[in-house]
Protein backbone atom coordinates (compact mmCIF):
# COMPACT_ATOMS: atom_id res chain seq x y z
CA UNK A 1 21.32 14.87 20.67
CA UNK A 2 22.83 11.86 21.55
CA UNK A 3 24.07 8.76 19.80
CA UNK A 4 21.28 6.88 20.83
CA UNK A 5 18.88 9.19 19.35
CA UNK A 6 20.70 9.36 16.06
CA UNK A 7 20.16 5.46 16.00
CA UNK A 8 16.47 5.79 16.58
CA UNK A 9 16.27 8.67 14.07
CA UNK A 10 18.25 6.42 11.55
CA UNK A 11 15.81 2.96 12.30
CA UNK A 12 12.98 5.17 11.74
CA UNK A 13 14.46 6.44 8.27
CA UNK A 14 15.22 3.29 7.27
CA UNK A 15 11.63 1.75 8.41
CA UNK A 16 10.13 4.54 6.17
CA UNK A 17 12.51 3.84 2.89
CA UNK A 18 11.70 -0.24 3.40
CA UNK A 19 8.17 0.06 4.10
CA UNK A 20 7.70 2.77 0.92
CA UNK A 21 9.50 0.25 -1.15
CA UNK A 22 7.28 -2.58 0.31
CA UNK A 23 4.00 -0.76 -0.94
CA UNK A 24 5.09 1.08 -3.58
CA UNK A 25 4.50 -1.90 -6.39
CA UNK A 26 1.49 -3.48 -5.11
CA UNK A 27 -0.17 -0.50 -4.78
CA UNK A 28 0.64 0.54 -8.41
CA UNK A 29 -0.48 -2.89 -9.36
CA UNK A 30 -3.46 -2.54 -7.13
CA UNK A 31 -4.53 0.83 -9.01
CA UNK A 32 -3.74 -0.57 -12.42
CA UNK A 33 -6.23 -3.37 -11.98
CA UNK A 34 -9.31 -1.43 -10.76
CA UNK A 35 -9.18 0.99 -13.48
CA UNK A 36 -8.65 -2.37 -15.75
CA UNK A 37 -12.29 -3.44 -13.33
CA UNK A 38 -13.96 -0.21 -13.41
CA UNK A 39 -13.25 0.02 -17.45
CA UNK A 40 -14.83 -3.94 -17.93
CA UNK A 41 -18.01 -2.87 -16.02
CA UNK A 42 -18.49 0.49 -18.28
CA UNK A 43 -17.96 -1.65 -21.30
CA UNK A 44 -20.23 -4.54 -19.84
CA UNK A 45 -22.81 -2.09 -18.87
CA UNK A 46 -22.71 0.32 -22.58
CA UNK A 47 -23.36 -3.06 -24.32
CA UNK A 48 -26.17 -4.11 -21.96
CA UNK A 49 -24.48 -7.01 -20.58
CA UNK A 50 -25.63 -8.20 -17.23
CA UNK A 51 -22.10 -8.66 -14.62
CA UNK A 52 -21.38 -11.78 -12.47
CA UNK A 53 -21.56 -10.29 -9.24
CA UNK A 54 -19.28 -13.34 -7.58
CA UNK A 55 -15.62 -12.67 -6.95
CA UNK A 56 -13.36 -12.79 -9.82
CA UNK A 57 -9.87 -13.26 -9.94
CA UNK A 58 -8.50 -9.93 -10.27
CA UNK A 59 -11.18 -8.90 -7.01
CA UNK A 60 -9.21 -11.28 -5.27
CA UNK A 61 -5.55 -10.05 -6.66
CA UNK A 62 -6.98 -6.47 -5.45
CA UNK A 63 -8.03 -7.56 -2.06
CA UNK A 64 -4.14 -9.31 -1.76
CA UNK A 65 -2.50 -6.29 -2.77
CA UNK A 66 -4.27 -3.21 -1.13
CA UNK A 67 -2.77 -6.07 2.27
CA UNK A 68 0.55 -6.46 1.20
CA UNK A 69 0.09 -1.99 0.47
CA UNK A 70 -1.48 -1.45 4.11
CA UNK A 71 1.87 -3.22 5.54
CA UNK A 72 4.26 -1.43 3.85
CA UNK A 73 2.12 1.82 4.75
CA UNK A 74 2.06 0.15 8.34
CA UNK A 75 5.84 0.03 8.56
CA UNK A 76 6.32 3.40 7.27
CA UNK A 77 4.10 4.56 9.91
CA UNK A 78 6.44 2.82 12.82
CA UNK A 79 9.38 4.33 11.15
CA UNK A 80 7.73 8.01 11.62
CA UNK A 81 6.90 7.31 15.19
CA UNK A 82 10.60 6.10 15.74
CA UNK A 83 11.82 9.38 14.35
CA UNK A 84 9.71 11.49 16.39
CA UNK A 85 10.87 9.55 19.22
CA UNK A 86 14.10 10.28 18.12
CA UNK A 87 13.83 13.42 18.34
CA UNK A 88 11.89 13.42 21.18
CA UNK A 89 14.22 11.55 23.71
């Protein structure tokens, strides 16, 4: 294994640990605020409440971070690839 493959193998580690840290907190956030959604609409629908079906705020905050959660997933997946190529070449 040569030093160019230990390079690779390092890029690709250190894609994975940036692109875990770049989704880790919107997709906490992300989960926080649908179980906050799915708890209004079983409170709205146990007290007979009819829901606005438009898109609300936190639908919108949701949509934002399961994006900014699919990049850092996205650059964790290039990282993998780079260390199989690693170890590959």
């Amino acid at each position: 294994m040569g030093l160019f493959n230990l390079a690779v193998i390092a890029l690709g580690v250190a894609a994975m640990a940036a692109g875990y840290a770049r989704a880790r907190a919107p997709w906490a956030r992300y989960q926080a605020l649908k179980e906050q959604d799915a708890n209004i609409a079983r409170y709205e629908s146990w007290r007979g409440g009819l829901r606005d079906s438009g898109p609300t705020g936190a639908s919108v905050a949701m949509e934002l971070l399961r994006k900014q959660a699919r990049n850092g997933a996205i650059i964790m997946a290039a990282g993998f690839a780079f260390v199989i190529v690693g170890f590959l070449l």
